[in-house]
Protein backbone atom coordinates (compact mmCIF):
# COMPACT_ATOMS: atom_id res chain seq x y z
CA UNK A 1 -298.07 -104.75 -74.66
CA UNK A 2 -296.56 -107.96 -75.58
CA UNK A 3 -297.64 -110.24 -78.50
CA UNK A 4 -299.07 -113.44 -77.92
CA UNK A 5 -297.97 -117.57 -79.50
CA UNK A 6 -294.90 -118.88 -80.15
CA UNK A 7 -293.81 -115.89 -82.50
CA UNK A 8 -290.72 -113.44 -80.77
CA UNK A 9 -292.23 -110.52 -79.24
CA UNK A 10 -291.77 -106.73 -80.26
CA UNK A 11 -292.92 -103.90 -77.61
CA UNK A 12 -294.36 -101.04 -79.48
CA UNK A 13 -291.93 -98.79 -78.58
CA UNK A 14 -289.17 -101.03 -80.43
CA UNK A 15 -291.63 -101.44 -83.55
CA UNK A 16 -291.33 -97.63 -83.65
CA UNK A 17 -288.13 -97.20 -83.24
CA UNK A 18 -287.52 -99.63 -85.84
CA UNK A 19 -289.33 -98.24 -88.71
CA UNK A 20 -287.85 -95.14 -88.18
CA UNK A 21 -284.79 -96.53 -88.10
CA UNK A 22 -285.72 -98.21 -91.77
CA UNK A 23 -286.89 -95.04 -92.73
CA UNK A 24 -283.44 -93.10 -92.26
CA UNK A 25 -281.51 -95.53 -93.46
CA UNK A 26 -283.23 -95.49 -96.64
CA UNK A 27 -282.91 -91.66 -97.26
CA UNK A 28 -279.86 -91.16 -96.34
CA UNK A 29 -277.53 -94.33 -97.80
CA UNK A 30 -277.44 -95.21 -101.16
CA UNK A 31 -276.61 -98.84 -99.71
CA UNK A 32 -279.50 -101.17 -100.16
CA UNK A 33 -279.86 -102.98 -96.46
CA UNK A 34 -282.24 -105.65 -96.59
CA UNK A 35 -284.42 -106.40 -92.87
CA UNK A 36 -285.69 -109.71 -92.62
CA UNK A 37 -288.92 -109.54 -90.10
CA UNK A 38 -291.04 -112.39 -90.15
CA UNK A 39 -293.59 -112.79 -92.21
CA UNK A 40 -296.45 -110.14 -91.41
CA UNK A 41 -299.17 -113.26 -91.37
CA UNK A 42 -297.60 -113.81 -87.68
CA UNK A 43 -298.20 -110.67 -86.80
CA UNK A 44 -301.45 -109.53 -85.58
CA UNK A 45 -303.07 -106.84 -87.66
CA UNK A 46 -303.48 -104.67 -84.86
CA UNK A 47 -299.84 -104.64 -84.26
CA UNK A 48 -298.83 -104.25 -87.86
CA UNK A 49 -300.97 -101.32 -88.46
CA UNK A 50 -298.87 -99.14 -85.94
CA UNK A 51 -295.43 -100.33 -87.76
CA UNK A 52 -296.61 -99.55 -91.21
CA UNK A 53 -293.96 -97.65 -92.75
CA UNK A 54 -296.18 -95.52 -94.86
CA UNK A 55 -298.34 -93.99 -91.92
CA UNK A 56 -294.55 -94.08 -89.54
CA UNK A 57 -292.76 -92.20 -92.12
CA UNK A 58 -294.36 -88.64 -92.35
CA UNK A 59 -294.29 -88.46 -88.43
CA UNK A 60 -290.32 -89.31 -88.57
CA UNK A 61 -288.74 -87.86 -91.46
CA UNK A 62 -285.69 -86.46 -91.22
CA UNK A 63 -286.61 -82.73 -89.86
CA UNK A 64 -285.22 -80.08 -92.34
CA UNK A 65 -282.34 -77.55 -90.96
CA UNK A 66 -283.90 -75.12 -89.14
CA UNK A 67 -283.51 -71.75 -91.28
CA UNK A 68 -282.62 -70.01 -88.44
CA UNK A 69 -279.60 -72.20 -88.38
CA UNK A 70 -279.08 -72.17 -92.00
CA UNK A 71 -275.29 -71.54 -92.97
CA UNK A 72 -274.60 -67.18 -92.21
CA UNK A 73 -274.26 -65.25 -95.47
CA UNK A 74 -271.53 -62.79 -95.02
CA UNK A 75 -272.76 -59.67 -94.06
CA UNK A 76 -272.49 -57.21 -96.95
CA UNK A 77 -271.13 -54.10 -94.49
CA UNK A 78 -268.11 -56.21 -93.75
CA UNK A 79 -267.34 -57.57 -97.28
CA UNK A 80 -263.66 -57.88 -97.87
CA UNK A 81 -263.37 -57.03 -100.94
CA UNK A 82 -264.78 -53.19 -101.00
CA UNK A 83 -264.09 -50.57 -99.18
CA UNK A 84 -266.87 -49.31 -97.70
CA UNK A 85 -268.36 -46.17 -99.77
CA UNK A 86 -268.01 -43.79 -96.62
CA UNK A 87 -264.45 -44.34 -96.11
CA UNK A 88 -262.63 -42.03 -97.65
CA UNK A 89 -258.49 -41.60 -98.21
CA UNK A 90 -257.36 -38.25 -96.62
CA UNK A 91 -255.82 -35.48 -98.36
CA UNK A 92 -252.79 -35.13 -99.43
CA UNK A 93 -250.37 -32.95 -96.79
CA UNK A 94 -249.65 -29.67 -98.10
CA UNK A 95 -246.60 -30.01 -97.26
CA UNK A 96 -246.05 -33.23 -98.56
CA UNK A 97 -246.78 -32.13 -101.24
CA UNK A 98 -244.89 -29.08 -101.61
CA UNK A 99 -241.92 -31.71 -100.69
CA UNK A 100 -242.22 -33.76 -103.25
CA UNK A 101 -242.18 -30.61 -105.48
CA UNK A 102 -238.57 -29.41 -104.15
CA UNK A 103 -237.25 -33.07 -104.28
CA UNK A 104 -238.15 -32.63 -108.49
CA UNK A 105 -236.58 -29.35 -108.93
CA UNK A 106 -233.55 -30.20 -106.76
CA UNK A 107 -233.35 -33.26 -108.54
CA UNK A 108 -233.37 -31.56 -112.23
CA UNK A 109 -230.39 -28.71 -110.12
CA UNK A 110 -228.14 -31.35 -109.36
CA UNK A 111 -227.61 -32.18 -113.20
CA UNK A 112 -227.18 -28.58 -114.03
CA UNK A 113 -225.04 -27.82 -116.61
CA UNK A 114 -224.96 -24.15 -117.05
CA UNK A 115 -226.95 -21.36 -114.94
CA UNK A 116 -228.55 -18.65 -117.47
CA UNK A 117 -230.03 -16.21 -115.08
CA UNK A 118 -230.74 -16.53 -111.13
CA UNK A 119 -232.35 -14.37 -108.42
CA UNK A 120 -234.07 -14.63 -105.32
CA UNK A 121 -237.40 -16.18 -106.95
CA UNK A 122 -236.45 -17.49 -109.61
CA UNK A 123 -233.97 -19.63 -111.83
CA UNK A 124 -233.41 -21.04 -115.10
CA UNK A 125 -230.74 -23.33 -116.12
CA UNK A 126 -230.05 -26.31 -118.90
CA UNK A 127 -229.97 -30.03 -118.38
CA UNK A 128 -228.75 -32.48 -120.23
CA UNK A 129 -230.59 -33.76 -123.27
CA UNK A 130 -233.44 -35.53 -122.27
CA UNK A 131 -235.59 -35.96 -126.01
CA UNK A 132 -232.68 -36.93 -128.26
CA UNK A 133 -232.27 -34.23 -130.47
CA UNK A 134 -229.01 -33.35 -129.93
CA UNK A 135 -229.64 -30.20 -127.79
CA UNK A 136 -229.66 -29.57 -124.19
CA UNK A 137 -233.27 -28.55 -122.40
CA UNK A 138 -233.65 -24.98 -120.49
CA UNK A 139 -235.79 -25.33 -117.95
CA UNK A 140 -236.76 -22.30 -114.96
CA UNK A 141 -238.88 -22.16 -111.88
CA UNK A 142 -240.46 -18.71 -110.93
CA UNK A 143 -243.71 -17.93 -108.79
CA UNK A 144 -246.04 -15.94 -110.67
CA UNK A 145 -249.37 -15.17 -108.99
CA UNK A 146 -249.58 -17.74 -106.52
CA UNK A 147 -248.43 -20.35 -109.16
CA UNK A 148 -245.27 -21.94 -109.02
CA UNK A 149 -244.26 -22.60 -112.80
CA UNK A 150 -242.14 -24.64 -114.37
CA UNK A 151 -241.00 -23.94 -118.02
CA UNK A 152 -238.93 -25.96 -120.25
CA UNK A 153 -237.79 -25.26 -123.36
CA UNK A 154 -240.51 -22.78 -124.10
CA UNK A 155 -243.42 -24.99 -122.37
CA UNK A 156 -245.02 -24.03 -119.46
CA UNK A 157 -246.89 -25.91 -116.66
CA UNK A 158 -248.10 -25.10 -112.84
CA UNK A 159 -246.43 -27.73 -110.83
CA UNK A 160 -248.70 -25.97 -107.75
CA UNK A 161 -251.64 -23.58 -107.49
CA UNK A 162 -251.42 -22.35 -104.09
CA UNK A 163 -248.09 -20.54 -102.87
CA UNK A 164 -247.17 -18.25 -100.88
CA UNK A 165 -243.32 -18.01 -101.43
CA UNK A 166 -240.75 -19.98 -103.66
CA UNK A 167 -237.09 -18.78 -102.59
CA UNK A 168 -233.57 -19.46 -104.22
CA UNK A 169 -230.22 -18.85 -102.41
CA UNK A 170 -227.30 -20.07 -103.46
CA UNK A 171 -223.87 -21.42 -102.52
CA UNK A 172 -221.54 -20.17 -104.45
CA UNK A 173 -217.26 -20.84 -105.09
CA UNK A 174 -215.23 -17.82 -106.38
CA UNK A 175 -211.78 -17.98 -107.72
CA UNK A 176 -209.23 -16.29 -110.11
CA UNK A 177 -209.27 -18.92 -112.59
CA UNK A 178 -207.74 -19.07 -116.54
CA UNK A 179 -210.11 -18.71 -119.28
CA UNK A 180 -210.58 -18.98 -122.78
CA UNK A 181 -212.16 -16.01 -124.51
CA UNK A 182 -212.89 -15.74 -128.40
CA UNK A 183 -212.68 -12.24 -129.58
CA UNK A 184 -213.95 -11.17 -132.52
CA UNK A 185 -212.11 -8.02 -134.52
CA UNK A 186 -213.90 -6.13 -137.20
CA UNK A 187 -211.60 -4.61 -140.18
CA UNK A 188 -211.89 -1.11 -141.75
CA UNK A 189 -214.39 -0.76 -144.89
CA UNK A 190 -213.12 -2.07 -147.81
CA UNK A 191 -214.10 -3.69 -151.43
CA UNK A 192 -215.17 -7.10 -151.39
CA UNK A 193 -215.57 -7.39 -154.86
CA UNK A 194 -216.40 -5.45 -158.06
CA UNK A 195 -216.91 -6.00 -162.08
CA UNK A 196 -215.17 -3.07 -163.59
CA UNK A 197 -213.54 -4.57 -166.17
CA UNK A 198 -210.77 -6.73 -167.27
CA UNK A 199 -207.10 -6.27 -168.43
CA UNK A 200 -206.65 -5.73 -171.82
CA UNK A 201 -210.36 -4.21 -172.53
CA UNK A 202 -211.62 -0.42 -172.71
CA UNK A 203 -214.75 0.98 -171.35
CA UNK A 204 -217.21 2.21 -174.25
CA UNK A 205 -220.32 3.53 -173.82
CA UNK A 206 -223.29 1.52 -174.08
CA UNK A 207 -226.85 1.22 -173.45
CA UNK A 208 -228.02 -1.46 -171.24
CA UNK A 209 -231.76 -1.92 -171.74
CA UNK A 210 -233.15 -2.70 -168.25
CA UNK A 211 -237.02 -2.58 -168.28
CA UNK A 212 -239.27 -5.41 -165.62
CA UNK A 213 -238.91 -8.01 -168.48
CA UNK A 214 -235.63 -7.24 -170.06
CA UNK A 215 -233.20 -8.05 -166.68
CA UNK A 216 -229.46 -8.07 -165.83
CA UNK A 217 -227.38 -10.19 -163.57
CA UNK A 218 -224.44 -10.71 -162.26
CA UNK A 219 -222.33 -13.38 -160.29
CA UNK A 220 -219.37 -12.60 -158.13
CA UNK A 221 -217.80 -14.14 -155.26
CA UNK A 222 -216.44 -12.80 -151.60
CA UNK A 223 -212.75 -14.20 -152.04
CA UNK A 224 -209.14 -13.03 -150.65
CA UNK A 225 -210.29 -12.27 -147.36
CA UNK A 226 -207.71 -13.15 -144.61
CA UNK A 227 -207.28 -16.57 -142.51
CA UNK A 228 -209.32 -16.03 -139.57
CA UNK A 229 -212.39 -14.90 -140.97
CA UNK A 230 -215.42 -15.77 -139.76
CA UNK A 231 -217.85 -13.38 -141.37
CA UNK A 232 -218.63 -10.36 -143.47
CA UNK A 233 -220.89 -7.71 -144.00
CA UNK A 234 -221.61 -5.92 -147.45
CA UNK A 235 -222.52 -2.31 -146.16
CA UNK A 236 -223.15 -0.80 -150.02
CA UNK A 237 -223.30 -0.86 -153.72
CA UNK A 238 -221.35 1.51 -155.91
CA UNK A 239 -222.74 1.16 -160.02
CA UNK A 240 -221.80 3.64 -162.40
CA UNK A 241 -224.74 4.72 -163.98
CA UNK A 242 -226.81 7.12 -166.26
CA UNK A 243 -230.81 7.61 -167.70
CA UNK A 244 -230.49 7.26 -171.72
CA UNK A 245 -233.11 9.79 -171.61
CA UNK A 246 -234.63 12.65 -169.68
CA UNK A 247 -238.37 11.03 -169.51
CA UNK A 248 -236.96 7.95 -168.10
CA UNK A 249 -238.30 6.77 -165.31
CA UNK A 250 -237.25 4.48 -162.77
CA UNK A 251 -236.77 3.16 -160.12
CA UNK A 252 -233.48 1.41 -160.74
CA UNK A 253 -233.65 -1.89 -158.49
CA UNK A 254 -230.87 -3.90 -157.22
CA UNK A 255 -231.50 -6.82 -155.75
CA UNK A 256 -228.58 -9.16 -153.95
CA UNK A 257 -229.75 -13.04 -153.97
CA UNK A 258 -227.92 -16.50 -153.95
CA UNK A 259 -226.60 -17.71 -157.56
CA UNK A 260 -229.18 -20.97 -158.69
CA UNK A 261 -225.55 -22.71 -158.54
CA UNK A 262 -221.94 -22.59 -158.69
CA UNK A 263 -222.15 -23.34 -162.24
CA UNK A 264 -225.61 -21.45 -163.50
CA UNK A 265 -224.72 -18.41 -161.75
CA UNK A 266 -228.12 -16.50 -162.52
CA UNK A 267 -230.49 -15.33 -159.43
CA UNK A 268 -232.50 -17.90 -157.41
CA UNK A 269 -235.20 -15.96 -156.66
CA UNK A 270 -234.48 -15.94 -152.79
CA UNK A 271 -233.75 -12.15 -151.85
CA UNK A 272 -231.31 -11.34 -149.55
CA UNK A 273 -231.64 -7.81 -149.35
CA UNK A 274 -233.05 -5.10 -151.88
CA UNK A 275 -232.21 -1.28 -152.56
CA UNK A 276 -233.51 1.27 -155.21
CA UNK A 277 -231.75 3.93 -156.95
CA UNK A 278 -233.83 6.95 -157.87
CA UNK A 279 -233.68 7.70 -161.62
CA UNK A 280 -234.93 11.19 -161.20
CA UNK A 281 -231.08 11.58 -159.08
CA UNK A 282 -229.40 10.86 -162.39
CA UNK A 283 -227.89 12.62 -165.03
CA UNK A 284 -227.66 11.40 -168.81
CA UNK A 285 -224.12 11.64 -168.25
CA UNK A 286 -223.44 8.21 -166.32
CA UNK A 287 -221.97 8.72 -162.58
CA UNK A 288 -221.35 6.56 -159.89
CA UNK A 289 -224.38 6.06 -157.23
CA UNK A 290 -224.32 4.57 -153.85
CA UNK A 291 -226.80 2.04 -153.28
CA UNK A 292 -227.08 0.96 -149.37
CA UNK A 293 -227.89 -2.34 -148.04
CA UNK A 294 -229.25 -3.50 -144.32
CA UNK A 295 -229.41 -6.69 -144.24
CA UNK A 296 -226.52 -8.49 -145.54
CA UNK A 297 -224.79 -8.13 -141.47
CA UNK A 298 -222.55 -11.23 -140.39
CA UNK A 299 -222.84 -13.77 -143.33
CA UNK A 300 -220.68 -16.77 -142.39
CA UNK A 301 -216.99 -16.59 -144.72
CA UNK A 302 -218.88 -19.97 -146.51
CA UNK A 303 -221.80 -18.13 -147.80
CA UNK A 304 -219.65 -15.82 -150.04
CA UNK A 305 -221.51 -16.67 -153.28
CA UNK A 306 -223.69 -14.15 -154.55
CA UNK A 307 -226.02 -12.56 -157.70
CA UNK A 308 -226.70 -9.08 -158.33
CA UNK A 309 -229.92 -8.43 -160.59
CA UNK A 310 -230.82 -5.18 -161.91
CA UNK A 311 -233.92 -4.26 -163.41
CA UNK A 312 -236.48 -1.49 -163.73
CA UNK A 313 -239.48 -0.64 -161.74
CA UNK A 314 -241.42 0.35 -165.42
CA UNK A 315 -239.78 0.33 -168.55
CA UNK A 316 -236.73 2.68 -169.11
CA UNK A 317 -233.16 2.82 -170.50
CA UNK A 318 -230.24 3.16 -168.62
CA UNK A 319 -227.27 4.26 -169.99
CA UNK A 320 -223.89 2.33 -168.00
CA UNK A 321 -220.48 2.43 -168.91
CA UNK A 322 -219.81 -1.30 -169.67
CA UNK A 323 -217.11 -3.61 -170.05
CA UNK A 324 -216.19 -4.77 -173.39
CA UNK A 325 -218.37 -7.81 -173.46
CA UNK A 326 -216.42 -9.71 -176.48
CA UNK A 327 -214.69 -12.17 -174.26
CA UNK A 328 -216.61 -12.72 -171.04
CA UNK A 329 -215.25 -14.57 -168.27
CA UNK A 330 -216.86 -17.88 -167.63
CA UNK A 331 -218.53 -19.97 -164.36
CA UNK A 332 -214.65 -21.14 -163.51
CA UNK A 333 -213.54 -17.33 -163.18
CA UNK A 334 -216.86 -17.22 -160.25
CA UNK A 335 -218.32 -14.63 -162.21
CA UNK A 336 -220.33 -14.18 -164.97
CA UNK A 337 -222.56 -12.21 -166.65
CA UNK A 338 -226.55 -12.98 -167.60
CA UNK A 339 -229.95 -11.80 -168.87
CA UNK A 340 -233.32 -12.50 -169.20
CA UNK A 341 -235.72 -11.10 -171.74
CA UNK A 342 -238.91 -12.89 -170.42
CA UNK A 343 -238.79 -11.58 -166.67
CA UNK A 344 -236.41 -14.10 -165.27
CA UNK A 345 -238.37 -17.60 -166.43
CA UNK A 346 -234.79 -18.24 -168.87
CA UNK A 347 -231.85 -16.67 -168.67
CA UNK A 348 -228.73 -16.62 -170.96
CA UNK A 349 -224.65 -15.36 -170.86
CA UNK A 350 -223.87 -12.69 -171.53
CA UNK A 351 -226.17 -8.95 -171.24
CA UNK A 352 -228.85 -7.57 -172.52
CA UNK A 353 -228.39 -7.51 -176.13
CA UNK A 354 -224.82 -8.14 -175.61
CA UNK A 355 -224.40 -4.66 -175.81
CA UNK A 356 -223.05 -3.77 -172.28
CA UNK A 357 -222.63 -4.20 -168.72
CA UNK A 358 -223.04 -2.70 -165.76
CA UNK A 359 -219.79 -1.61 -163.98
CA UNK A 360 -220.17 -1.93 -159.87
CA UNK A 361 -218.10 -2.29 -156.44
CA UNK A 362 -219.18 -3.77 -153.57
CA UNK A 363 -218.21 -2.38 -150.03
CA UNK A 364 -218.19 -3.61 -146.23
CA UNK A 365 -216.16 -5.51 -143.80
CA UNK A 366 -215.05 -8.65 -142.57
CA UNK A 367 -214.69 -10.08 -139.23
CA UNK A 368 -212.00 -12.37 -137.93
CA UNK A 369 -211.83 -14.76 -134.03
CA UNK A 370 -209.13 -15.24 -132.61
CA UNK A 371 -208.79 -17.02 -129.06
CA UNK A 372 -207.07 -14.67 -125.73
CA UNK A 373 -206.03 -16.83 -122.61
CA UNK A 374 -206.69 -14.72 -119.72
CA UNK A 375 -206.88 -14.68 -116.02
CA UNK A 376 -210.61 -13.73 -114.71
CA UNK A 377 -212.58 -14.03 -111.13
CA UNK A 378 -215.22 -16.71 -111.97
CA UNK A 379 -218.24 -17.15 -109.42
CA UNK A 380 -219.58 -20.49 -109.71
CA UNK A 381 -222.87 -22.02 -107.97
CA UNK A 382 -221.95 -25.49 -106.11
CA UNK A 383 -225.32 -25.67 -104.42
CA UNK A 384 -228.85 -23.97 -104.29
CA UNK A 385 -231.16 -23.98 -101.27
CA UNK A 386 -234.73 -23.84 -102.24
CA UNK A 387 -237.58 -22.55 -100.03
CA UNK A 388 -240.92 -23.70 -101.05
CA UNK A 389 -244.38 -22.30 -98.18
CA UNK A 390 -247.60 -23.73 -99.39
CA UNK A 391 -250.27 -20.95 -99.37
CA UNK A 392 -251.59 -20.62 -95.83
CA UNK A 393 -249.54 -22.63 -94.09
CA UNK A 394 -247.49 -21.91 -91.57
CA UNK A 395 -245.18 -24.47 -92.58
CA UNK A 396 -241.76 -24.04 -94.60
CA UNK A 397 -239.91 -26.93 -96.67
CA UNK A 398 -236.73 -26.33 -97.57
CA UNK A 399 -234.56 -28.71 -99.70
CA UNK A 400 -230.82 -28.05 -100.57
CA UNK A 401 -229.24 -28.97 -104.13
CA UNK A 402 -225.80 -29.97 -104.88
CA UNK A 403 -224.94 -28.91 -108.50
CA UNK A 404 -222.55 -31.52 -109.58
CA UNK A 405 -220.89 -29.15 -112.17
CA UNK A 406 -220.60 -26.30 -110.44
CA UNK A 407 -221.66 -24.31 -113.06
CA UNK A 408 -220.60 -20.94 -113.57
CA UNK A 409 -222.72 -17.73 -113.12
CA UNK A 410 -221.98 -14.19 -114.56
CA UNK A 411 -224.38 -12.31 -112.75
CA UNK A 412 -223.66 -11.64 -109.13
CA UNK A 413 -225.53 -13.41 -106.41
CA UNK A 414 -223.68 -12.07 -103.43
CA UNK A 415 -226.80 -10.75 -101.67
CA UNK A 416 -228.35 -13.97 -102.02
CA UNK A 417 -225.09 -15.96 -101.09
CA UNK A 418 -225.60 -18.43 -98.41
CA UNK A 419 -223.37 -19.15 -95.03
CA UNK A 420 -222.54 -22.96 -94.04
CA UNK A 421 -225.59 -24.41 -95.69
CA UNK A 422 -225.74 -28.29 -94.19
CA UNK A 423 -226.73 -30.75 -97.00
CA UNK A 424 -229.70 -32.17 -96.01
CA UNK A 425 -232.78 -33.31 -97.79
CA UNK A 426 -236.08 -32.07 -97.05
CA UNK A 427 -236.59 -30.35 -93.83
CA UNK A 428 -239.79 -28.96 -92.32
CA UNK A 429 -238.49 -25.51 -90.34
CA UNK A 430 -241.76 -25.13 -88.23
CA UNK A 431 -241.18 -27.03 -84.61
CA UNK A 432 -244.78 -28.10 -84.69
CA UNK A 433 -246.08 -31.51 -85.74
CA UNK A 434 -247.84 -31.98 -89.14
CA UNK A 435 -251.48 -32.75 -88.97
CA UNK A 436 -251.96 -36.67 -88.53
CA UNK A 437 -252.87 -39.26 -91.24
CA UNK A 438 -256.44 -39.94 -90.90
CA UNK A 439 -256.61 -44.13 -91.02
CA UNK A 440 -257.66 -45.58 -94.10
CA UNK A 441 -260.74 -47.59 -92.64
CA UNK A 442 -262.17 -48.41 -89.66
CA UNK A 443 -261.42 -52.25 -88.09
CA UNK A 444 -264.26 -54.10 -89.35
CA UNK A 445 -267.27 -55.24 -86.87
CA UNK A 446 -267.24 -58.82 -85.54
CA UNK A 447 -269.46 -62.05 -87.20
């Protein structure tokens, strides 16, 4: 419908449009566009009412997005970061795992140094020093129960808990080959040292008054033995020795212990070895008795320094013949006299009540090393083949060690020698395939 006068015309269709038109502009710019219409006197009332803003507006707003085309949240089944829970990763291969096994002790064979002991099961060898304390590591593999363990130096763990075999042949190199061997020669029995005495002195009677407070000691050396020596062993005692009286009682104890020092030559307190002599075996006329020792076996030639203490099991005399006691050697002469009246707390030159001193001789053997060049058949292992079945499996993996060293083995392994052993890695012996890797995860489904 048109508008009438001399005022420009507007269709209602265009008034429509053009509100709306205001309308959007306005909510969506934040440019302020100014529209000039002419003033709304000139425009009939009728016409003005349909273009009023406030009544176009709510019927042309600018429709909200449709929430069924609102922007897709990802779809939590298909989120990329987590796997989902179902998935699982497969189990390890027992065979992978058994390879992985053999590729460890292979690796630990190669670097052998030395074989201790081998058989068909099992093995144990050292390494080198792994921990820094100067000494190599033994380490063995043996199958016990099922279990295939792995020990080193004393310390045991199960490197698997389901096997049915663990094999160990070998490779071995033998040859006439010269040797170094150390052989050690033991003399005949002979004194190693004794107190009887000194030039220019006579023997006297005397009575040495040994009780468990009233205690006699000696120090003497292990000297003159011959260039070579390595070690001795002092096999007895001989003292010369006699009960004052016919009620004493005894025992008679001799103890053999380290001097406190070079210089202070009475006993430690750290026994060596102990023996007894039975009083009720002596006379009151003094006699020699032999007093046997165990333990003193092998003591290294630099350990020669000793103390002899002699007391009583319960208060007695002894009677001894002594050496005259006027002139006493000193520390310098490495021996010396010394007694205690208070149980060993002090102890002074000298003997008890300076009146005598025991006269002994020690007995035993010495050992000298000497080195013998020699030609000897020497089997050495060059390389071990190890044979490792997983329990119930069907499947064998086998992995073949080079040992660097070539270290040699007493023991004979000829039943367990191999032939031409290829070096190879890790081989699986049964034809058939391994099971196959179940995948990871499923592709995941489409947007």
């Amino acid at each position: 419908m048109g508008v009438g006068g001399g005022h420009r015309k507007f269709s209602q269709p265009q008034a429509v449009i053009g509100a709306a038109l205001l309308v959007v502009v306005l909510a969506s710019s934040a440019h302020v566009i100014r529209v000039s219409i002419r003033s709304a006197e000139a425009v009939p009332d009728r016409i003005a009412s349909r273009i009023d803003a406030s009544r176009i507006a709510p019927q042309i707003a600018v429709a909200p997005i449709s929430p069924q085309i609102d922007a897709l949240p990802i779809a939590p089944q298909i989120d990329p970061f987590r796997i989902a829970p179902q998935v699982e990763a497969p189990p390890i291969c027992p065979q992978i795992d058994a390879s992985h096994i053999l590729s460890q002790i292979g690796d630990e064979l190669a670097t052998a140094t030395a074989v201790n002991w081998a058989d068909g099961s099992s093995i144990s060898f050292t390494v080198p020093d792994s921990d820094n304390d100067g000494v190599e590591e033994t380490v063995d593999y043996r199958l016990t129960a099922g279990r295939l363990i792995r020990t080193c130096n004393g310390s045991s763990a199960a490197l698997m808990d389901n096997a049915d075999e663990l094999r160990f042949e070998y490779r071995l190199s033998i040859s006439d080959e010269q040797v170094s061997e150390t052989v050690t020669e033991q003399s005949a029995e002979l004194v190693l040292a004794h107190h009887d005495g000194y030039p220019g002195y006579d023997y006297y009677h005397a009575f040495l008054d040994i009780s468990p407070g009233r205690q006699w000691a000696h120090q003497f050396e292990v000297t003159g033995l011959p260039e070579g020596t390595v070690s001795f062993t002092v096999a007895y005692v001989m003292v010369r020795a006699g009960k004052s009286y016919d009620s004493s009682t005894g025992p008679l104890i001799l103890s053999m212990e380290r001097p406190l020092s070079p210089a202070k030559g009475w006993p430690n307190g750290n026994v060596l070895d102990q023996a007894t002599i039975d009083i009720g075996t002596m006379t009151t006329i003094p006699g020699w008795h032999r007093v046997t020792f165990s333990n003193l076996v092998d003591i290294p030639v630099h350990d020669n320094a000793f103390s002899l203490r002699v007391y009583g099991g319960t208060a007695l005399d002894c009677s001894v013949w002594a050496s005259f006691l006027d002139h006493p050697p000193g520390p310098d002469d490495g021996q010396q006299a010394y007694y205690t009246q208070d149980g060993g707390a002090s102890w002074n030159p000298g003997s008890v009540d300076h009146s005598g001193d025991l006269r002994y001789f020690v007995y035993g053997t010495f050992n000298t090393a000497h080195t013998v060049e020699e030609i000897a058949r020497v089997q050495r292992i060059t390389g071990v083949q190890i044979t490792l079945t997983p329990q119930g499996s069907e499947l064998t993996v086998t992995r073949f060690a080079q040992l660097a060293r070539e270290p040699a083995c007493d023991q004979s392994l000829a039943d367990l020698e191999l032939g031409n052993v290829p070096d190879q890695p890790i081989v699986i012996e049964d034809s058939t395939d391994p099971l196959p890797m179940t995948p990871l995860a499923a592709d995941p489904p489409e947007i």
